[in-house]
N, C-alpha and C. Protein backbone atom coordinates (compact mmCIF):
# COMPACT_ATOMS: atom_id res chain seq x y z
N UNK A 1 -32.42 42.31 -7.26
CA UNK A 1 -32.89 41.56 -6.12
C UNK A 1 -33.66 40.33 -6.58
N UNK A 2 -33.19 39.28 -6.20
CA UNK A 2 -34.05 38.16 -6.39
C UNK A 2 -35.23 37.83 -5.99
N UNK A 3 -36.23 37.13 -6.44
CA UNK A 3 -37.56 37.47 -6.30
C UNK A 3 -37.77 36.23 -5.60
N UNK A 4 -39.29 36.51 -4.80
CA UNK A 4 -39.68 35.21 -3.96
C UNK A 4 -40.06 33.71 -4.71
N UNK A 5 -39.90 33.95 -5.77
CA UNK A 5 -39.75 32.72 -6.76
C UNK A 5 -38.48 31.75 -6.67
N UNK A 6 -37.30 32.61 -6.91
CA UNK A 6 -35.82 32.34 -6.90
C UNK A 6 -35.42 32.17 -5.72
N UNK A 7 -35.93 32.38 -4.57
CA UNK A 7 -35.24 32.30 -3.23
C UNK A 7 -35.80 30.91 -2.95
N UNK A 8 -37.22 30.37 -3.30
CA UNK A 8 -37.99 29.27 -3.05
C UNK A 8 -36.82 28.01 -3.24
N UNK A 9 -36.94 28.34 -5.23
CA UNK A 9 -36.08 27.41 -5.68
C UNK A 9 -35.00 27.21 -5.30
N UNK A 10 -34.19 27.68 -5.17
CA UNK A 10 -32.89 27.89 -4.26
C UNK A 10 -32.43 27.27 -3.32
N UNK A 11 -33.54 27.28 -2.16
CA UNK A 11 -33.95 26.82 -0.90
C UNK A 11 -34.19 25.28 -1.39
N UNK A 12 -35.17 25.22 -2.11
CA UNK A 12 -35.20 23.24 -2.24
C UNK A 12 -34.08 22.48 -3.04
N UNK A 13 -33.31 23.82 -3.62
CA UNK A 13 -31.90 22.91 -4.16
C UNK A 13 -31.34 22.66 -3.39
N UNK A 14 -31.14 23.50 -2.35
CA UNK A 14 -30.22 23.56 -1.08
C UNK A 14 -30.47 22.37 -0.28
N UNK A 15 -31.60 21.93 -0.32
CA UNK A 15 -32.71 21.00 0.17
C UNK A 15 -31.98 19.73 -0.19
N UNK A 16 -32.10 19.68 -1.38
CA UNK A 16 -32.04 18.70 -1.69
C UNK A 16 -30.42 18.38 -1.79
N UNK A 17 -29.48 19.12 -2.10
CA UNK A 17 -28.27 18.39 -1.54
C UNK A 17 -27.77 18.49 -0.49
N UNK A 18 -28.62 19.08 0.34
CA UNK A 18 -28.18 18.51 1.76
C UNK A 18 -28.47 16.70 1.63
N UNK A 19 -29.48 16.44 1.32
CA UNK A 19 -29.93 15.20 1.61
C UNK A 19 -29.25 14.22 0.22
N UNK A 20 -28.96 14.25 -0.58
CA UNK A 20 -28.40 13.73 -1.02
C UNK A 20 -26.16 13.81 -0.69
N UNK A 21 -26.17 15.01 0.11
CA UNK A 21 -24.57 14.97 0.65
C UNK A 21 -24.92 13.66 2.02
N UNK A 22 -25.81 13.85 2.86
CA UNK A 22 -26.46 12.93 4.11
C UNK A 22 -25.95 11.44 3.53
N UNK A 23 -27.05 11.23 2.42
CA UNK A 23 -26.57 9.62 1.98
C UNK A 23 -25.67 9.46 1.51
N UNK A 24 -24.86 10.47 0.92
CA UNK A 24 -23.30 10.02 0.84
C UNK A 24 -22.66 9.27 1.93
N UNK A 25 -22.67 10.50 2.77
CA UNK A 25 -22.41 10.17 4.30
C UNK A 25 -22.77 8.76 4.85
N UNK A 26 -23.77 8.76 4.54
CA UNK A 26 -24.12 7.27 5.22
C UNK A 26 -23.71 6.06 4.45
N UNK A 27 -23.52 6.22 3.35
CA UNK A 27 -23.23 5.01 2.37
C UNK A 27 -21.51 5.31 2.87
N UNK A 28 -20.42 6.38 2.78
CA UNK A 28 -18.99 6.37 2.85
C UNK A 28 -18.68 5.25 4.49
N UNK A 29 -19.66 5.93 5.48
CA UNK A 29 -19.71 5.37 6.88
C UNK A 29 -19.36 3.84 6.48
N UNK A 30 -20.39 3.20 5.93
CA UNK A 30 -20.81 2.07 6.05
C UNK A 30 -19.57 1.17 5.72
N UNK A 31 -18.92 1.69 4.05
CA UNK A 31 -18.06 1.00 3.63
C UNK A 31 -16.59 1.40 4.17
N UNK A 32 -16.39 2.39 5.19
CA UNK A 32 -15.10 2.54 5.53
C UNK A 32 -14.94 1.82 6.93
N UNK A 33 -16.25 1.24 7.47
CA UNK A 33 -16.18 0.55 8.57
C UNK A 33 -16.23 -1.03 8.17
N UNK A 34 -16.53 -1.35 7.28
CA UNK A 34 -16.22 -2.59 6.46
C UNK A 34 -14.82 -2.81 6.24
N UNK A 35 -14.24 -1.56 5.59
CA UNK A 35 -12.82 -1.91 5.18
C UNK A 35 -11.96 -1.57 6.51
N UNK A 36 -12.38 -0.65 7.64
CA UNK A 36 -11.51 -1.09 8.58
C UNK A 36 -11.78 -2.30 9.36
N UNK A 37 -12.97 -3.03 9.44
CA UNK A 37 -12.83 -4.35 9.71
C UNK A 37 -12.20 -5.54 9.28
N UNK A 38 -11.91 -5.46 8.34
CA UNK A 38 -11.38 -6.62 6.85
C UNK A 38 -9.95 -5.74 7.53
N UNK A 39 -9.00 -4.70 7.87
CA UNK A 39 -8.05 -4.02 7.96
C UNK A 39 -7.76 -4.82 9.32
N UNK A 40 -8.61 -4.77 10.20
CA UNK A 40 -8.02 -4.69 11.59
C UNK A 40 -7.76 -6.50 11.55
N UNK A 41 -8.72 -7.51 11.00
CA UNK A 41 -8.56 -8.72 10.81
C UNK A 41 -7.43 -9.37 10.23
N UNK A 42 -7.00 -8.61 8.83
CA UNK A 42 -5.63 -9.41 8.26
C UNK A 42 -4.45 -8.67 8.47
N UNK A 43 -4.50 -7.28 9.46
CA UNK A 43 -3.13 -7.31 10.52
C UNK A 43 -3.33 -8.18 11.21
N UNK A 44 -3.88 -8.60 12.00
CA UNK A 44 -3.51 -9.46 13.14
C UNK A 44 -2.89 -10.87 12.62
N UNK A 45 -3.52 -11.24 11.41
CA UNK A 45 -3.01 -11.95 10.43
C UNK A 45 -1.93 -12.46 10.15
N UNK A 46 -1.81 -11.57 9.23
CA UNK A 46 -0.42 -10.85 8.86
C UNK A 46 0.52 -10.93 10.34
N UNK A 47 0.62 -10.11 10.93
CA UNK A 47 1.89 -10.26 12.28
C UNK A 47 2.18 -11.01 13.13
N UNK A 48 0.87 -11.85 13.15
CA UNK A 48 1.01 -13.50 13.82
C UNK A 48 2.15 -14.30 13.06
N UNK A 49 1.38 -14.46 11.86
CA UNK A 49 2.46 -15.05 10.85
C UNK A 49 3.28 -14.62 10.37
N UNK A 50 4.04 -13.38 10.46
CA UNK A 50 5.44 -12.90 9.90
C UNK A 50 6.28 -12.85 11.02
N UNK A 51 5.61 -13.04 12.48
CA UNK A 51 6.56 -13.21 13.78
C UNK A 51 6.98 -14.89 14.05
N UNK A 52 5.59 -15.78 13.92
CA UNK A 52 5.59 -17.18 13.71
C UNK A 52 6.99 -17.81 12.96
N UNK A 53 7.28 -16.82 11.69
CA UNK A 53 7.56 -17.37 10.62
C UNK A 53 9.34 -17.64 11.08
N UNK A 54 9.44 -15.75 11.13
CA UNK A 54 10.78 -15.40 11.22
C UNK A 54 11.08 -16.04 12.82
N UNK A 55 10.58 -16.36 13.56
CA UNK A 55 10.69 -16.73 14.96
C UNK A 55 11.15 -18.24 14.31
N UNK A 56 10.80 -19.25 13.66
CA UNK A 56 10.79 -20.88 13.20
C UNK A 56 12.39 -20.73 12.47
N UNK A 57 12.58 -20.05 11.72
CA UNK A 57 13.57 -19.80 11.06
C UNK A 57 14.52 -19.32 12.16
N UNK A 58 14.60 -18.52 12.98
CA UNK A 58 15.83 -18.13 14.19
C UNK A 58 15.97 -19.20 15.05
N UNK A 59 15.02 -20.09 14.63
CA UNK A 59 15.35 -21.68 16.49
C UNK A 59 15.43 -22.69 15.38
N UNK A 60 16.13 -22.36 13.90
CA UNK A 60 15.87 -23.94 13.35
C UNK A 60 17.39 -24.30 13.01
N UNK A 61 18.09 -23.19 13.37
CA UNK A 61 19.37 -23.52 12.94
C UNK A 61 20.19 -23.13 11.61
N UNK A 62 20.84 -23.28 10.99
CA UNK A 62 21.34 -23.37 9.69
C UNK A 62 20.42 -23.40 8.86
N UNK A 63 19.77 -22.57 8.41
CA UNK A 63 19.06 -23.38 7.30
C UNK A 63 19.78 -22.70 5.57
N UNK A 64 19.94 -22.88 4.41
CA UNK A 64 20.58 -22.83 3.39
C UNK A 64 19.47 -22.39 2.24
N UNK A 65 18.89 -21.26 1.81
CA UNK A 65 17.61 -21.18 0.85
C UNK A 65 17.64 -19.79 0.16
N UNK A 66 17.67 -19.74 -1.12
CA UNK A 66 17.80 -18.59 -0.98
C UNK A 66 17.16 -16.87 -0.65
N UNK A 67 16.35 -17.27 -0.34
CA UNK A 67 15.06 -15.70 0.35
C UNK A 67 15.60 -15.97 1.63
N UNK A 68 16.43 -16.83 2.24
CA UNK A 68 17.35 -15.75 3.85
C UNK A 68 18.92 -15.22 3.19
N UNK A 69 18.99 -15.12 1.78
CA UNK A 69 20.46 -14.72 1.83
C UNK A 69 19.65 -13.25 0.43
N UNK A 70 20.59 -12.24 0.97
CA UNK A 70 20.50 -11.14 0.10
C UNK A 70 21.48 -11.75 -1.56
N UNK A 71 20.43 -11.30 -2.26
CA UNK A 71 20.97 -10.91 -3.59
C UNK A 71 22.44 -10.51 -4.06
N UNK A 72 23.07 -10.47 -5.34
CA UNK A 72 24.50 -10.09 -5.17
C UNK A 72 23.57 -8.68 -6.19
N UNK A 73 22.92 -8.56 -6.55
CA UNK A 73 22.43 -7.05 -7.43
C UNK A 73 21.86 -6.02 -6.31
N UNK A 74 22.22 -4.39 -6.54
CA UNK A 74 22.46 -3.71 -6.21
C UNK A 74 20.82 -3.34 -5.70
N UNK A 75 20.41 -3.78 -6.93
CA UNK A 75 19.03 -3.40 -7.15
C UNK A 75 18.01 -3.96 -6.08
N UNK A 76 17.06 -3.12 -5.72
CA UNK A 76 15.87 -3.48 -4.34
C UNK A 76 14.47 -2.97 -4.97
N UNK A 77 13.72 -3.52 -4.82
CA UNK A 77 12.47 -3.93 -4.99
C UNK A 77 11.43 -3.06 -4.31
N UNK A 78 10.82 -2.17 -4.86
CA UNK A 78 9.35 -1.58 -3.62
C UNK A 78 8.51 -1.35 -4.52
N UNK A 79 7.57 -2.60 -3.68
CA UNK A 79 6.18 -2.62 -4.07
C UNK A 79 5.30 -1.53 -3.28
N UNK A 80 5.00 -0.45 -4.34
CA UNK A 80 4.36 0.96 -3.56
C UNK A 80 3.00 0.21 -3.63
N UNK A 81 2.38 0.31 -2.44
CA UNK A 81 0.39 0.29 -2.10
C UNK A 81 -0.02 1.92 -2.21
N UNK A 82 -0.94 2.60 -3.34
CA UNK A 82 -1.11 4.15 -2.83
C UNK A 82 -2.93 3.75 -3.39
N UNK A 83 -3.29 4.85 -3.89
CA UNK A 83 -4.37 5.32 -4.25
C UNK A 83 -4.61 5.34 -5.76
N UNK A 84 -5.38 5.06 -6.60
CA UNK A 84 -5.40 5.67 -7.89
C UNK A 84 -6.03 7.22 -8.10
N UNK A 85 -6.97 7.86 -6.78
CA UNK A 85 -7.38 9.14 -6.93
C UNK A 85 -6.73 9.52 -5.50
N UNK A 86 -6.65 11.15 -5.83
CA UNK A 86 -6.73 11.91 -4.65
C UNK A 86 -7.97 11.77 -3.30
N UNK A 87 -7.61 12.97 -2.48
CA UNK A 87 -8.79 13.22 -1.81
C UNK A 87 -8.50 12.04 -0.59
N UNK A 88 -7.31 12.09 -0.08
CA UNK A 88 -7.22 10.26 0.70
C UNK A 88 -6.61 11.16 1.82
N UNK A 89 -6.59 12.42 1.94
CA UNK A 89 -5.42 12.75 3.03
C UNK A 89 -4.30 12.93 2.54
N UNK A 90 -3.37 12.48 3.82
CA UNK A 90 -1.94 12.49 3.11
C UNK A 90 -1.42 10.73 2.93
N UNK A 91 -2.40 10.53 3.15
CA UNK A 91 -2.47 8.74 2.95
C UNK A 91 -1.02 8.25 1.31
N UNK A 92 -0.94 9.08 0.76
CA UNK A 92 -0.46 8.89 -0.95
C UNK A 92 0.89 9.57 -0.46
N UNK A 93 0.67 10.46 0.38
CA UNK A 93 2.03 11.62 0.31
C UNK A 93 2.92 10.85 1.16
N UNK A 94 2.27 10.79 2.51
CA UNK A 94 3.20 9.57 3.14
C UNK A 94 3.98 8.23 2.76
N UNK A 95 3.42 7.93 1.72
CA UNK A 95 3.72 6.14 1.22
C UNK A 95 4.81 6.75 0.47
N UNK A 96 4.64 7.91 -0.54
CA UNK A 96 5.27 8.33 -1.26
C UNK A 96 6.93 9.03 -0.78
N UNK A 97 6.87 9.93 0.20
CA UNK A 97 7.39 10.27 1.08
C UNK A 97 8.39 9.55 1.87
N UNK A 98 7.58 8.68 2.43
CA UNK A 98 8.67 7.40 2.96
C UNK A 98 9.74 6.72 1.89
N UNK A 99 8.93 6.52 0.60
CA UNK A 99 10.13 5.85 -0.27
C UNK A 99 11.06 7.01 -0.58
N UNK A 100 10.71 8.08 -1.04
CA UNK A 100 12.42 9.00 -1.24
C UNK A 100 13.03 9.46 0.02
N UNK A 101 12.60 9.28 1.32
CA UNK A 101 13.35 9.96 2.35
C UNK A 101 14.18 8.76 2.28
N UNK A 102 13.81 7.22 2.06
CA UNK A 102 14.51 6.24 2.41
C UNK A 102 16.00 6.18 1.84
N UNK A 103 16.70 4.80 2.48
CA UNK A 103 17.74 4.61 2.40
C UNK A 103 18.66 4.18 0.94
N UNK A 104 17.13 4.00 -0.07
CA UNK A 104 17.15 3.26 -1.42
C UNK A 104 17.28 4.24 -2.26
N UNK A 105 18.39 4.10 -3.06
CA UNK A 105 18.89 5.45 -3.99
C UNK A 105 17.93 4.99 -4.89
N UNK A 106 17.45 6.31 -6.05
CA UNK A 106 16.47 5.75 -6.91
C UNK A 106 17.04 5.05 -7.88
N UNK A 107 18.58 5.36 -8.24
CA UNK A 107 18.60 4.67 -9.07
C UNK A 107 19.22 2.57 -8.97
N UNK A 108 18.90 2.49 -7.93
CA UNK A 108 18.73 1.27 -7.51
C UNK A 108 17.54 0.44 -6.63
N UNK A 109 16.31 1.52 -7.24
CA UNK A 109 14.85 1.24 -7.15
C UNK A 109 14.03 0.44 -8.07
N UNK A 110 13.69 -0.65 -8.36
CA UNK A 110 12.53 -0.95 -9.00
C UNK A 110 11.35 -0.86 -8.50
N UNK A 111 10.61 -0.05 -9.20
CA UNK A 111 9.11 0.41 -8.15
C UNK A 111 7.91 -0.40 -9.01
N UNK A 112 7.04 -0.95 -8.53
CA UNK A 112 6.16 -1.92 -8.76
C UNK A 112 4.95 -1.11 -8.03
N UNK A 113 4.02 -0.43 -9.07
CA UNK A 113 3.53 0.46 -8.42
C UNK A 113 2.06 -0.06 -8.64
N UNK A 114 1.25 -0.52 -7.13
CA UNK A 114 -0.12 -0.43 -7.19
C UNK A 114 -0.80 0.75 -6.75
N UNK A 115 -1.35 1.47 -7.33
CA UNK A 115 -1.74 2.61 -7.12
C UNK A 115 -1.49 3.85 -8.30
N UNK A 116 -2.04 4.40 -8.80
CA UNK A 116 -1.68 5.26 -9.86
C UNK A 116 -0.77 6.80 -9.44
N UNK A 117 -1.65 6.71 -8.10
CA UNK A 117 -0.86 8.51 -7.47
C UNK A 117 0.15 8.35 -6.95
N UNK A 118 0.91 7.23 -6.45
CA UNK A 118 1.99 6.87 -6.37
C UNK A 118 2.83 6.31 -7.39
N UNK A 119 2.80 6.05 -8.80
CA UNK A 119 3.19 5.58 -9.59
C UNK A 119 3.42 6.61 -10.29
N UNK A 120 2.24 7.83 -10.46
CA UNK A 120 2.72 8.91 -10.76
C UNK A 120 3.85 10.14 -10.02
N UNK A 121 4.24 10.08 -9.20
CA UNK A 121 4.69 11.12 -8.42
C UNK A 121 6.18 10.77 -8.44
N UNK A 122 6.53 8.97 -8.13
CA UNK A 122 7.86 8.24 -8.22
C UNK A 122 8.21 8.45 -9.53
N UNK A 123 7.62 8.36 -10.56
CA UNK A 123 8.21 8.77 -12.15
C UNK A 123 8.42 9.71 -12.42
N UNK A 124 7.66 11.20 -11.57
CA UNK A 124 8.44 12.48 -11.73
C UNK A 124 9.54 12.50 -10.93
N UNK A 125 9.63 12.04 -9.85
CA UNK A 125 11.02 12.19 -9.49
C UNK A 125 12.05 11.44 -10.10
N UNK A 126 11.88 10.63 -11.02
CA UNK A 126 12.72 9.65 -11.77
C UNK A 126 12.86 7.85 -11.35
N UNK A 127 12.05 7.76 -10.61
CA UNK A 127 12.27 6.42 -10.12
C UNK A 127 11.93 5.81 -11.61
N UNK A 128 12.72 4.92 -11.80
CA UNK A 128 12.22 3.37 -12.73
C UNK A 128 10.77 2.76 -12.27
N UNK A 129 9.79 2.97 -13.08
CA UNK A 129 8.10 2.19 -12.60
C UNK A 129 8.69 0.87 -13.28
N UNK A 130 9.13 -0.29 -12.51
CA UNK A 130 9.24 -1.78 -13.56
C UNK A 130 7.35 -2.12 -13.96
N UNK A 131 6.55 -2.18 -13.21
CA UNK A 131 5.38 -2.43 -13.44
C UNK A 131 4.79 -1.74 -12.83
N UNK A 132 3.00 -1.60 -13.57
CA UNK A 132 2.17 -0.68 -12.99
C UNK A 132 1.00 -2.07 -12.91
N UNK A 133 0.76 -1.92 -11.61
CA UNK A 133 -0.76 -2.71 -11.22
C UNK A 133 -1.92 -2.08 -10.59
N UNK A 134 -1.72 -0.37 -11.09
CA UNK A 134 -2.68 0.34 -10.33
C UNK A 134 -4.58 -0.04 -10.56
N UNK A 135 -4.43 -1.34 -11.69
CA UNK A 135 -5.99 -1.46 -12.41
C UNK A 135 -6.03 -2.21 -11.22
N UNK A 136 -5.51 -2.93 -10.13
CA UNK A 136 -6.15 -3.94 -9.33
C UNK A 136 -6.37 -3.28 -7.68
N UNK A 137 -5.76 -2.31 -7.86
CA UNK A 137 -6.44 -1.50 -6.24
C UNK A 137 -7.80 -1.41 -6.33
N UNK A 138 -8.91 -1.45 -6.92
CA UNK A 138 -10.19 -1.07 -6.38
C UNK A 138 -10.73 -2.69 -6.28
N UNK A 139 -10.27 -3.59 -6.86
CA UNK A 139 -11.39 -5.12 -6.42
C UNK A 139 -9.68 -5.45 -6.16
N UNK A 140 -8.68 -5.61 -5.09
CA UNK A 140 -7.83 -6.69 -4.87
C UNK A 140 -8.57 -8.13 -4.87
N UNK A 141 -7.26 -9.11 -5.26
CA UNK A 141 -7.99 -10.15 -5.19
C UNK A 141 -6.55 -11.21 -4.78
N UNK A 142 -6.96 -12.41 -4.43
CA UNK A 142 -6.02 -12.98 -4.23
C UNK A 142 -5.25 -13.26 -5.77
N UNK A 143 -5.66 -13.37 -6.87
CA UNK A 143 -4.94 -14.11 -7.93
C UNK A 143 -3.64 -12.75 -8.29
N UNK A 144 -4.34 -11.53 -8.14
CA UNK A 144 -3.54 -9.95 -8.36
C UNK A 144 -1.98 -10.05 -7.80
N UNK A 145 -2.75 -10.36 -6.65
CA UNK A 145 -1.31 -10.97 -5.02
C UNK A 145 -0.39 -11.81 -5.92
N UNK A 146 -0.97 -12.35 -6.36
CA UNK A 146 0.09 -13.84 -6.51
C UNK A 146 0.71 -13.42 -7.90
N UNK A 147 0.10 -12.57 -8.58
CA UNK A 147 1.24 -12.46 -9.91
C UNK A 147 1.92 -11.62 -9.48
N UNK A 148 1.89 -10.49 -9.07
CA UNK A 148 2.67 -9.46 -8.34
C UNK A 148 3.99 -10.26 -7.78
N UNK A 149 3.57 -11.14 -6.71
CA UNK A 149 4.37 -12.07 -6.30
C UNK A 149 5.47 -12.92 -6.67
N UNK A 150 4.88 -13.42 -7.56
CA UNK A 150 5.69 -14.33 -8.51
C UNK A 150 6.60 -13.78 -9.83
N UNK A 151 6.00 -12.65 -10.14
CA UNK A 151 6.56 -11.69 -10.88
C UNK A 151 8.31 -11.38 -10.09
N UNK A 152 7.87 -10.61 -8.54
CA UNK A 152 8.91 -10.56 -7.92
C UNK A 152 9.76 -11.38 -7.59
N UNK A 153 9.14 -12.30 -6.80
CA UNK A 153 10.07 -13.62 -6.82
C UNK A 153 10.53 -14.00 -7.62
N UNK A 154 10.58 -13.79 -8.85
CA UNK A 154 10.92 -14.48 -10.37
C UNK A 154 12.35 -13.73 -9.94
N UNK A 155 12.32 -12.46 -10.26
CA UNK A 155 13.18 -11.47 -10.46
C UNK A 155 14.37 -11.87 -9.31
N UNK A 156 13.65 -12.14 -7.86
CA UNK A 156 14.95 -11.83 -7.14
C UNK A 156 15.83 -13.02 -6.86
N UNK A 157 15.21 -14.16 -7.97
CA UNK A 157 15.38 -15.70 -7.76
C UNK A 157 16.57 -15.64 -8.69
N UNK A 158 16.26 -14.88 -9.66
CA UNK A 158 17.44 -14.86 -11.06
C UNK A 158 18.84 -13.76 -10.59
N UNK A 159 18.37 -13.20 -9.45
CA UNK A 159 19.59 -12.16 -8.89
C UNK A 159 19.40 -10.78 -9.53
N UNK A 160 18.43 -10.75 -10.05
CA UNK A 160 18.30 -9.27 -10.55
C UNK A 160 18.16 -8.36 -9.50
N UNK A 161 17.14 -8.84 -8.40
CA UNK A 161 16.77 -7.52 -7.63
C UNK A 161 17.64 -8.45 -6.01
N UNK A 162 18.23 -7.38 -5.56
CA UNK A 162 18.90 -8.36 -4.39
C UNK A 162 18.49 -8.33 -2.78
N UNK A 163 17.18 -6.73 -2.48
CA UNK A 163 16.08 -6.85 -1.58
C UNK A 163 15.00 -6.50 -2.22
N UNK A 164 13.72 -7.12 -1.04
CA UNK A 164 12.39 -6.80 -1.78
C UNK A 164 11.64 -5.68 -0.31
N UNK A 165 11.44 -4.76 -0.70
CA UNK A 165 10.21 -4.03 0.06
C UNK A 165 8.93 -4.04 -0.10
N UNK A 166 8.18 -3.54 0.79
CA UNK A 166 6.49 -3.31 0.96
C UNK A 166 6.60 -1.74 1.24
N UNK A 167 6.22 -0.73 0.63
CA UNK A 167 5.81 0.37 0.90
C UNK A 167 4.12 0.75 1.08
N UNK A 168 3.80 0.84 2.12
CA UNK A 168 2.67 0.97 2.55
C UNK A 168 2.14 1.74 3.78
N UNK A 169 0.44 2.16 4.28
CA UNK A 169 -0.03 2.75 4.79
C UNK A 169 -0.60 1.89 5.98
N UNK A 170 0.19 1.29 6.92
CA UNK A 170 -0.56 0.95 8.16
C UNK A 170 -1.70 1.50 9.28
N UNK A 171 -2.95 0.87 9.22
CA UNK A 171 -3.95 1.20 9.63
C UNK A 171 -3.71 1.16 11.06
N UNK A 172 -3.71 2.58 11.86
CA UNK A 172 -3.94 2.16 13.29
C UNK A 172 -5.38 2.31 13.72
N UNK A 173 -6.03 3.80 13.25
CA UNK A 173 -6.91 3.99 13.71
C UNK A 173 -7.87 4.81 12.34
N UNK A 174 -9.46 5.07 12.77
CA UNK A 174 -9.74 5.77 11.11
C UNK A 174 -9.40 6.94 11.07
N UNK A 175 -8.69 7.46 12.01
CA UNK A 175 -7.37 8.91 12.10
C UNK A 175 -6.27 9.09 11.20
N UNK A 176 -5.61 7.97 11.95
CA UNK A 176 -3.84 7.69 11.75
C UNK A 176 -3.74 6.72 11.49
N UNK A 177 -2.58 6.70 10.44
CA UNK A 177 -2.50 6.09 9.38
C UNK A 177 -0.72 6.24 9.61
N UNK A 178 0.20 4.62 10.04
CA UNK A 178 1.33 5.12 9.86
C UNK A 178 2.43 4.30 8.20
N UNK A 179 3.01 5.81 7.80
CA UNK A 179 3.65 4.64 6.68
C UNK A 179 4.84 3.92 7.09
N UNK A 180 4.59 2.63 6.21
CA UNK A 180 5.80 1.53 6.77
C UNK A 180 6.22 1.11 5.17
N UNK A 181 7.70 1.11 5.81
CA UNK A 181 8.62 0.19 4.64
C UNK A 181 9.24 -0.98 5.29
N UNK A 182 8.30 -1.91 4.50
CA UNK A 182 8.57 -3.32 5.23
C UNK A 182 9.85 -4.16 4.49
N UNK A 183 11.08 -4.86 5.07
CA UNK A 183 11.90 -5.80 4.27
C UNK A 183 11.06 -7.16 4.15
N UNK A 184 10.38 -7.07 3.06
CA UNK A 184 10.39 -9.03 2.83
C UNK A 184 11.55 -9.46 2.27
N UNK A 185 12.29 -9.65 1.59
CA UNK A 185 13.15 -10.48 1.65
C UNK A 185 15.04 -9.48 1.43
N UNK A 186 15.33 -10.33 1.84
CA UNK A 186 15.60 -11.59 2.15
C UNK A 186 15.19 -11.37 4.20
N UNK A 187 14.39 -12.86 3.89
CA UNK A 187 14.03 -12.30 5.18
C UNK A 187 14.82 -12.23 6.72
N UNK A 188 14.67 -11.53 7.64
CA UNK A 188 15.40 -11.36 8.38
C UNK A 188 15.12 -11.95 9.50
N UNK A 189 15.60 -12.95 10.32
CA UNK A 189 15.35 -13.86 11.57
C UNK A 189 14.82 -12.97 12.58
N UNK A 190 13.74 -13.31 13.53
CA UNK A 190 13.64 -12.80 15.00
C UNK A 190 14.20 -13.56 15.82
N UNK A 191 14.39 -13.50 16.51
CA UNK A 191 14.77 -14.37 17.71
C UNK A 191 13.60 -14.27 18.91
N UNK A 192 12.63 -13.41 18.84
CA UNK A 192 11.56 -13.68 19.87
C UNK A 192 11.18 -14.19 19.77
N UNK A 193 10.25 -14.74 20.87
CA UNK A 193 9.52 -16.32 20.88
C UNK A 193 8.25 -16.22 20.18
């Protein structure tokens, strides 16, 4: 039987990570309402200008370039967005998930993987990783964007890769979370206004 010594101590350990689990709490709050703000801002962003875009391109006529004409290589492009740790939900499983249910055989996948738990999971199933940029998920930055970018564009300019995807976790709410596989290129006209 433990003695009234040991029950004391016990009690103020207990004590004390309650209150140190509390400021977890309050510090996780703070920064996940930050990042769904910065989230909810560059969708709106983002879909202004990818409707803008493809809308200018469907009322301009003919136009001749090559990112509106598909590739003659077999090969398609997905840039996976995941996690480098667990503990996210199914936030990793979904992104992950979506790319093998998809329509893209693996072996006409180049996976460009930001995120490590997605970079890991596509290589056990055999996907080709062409690049890993999982060191730039925790500070993104714009310069990260643009080599990623240009990297790809390089590739699908020379005919190597002949579509490009976005595999990713669209923010609706701090609930739900839906995954999307986006076509960037070659891009595809809207015709809405």
């Amino acid at each position: 039987m433990a003695s009234m010594r040991d029950i004391k101590r016990r009690k103020v350990s207990i004590q004390s990570t309650q209150q140190i689990t509390k400021a977890m709490k309050l510090v996780s709050t703070v920064k996940l309402q930050k990042a769904k703000t910065r989230a909810e801002q560059s969708k709106t962003y983002f879909d202004y200008m990818y409707k803008t875009v493809t809308s200018m391109l469907a009322k301009s006529g003919n136009i001749n370039h090559p990112y509106l004409v598909a590739g003659e290589s077999k090969k398609k492009a997905v840039i996976a967005i995941t996690s480098n740790r667990g503990l996210a939900g199914g936030y990793n499983a979904n992104v992950t998930k979506l790319i093998t249910n998809s329509d893209i055989p693996k072996e006409d996948a180049y996976i460009y993987a930001i995120g490590r738990k997605g970079k890991d999971f596509l290589a056990r199933r055999g996907y080709e990783i062409k690049t890993d940029y999982s060191d730039v998920i925790n500070e993104p930055i714009y310069k990260d964007a643009a080599e990623i970018s240009k990297e790809v564009l390089n590739q699908f300019a020379k005919g190597e890769i002949g579509e490009i995807y976005l595999a990713y976790t669209s923010f609706k709410n701090t609930v739900s979370h839906i995954p999307t596989l986006m076509k960037l290129l070659p891009v595809e006209m809207n015709e809405e206004s």
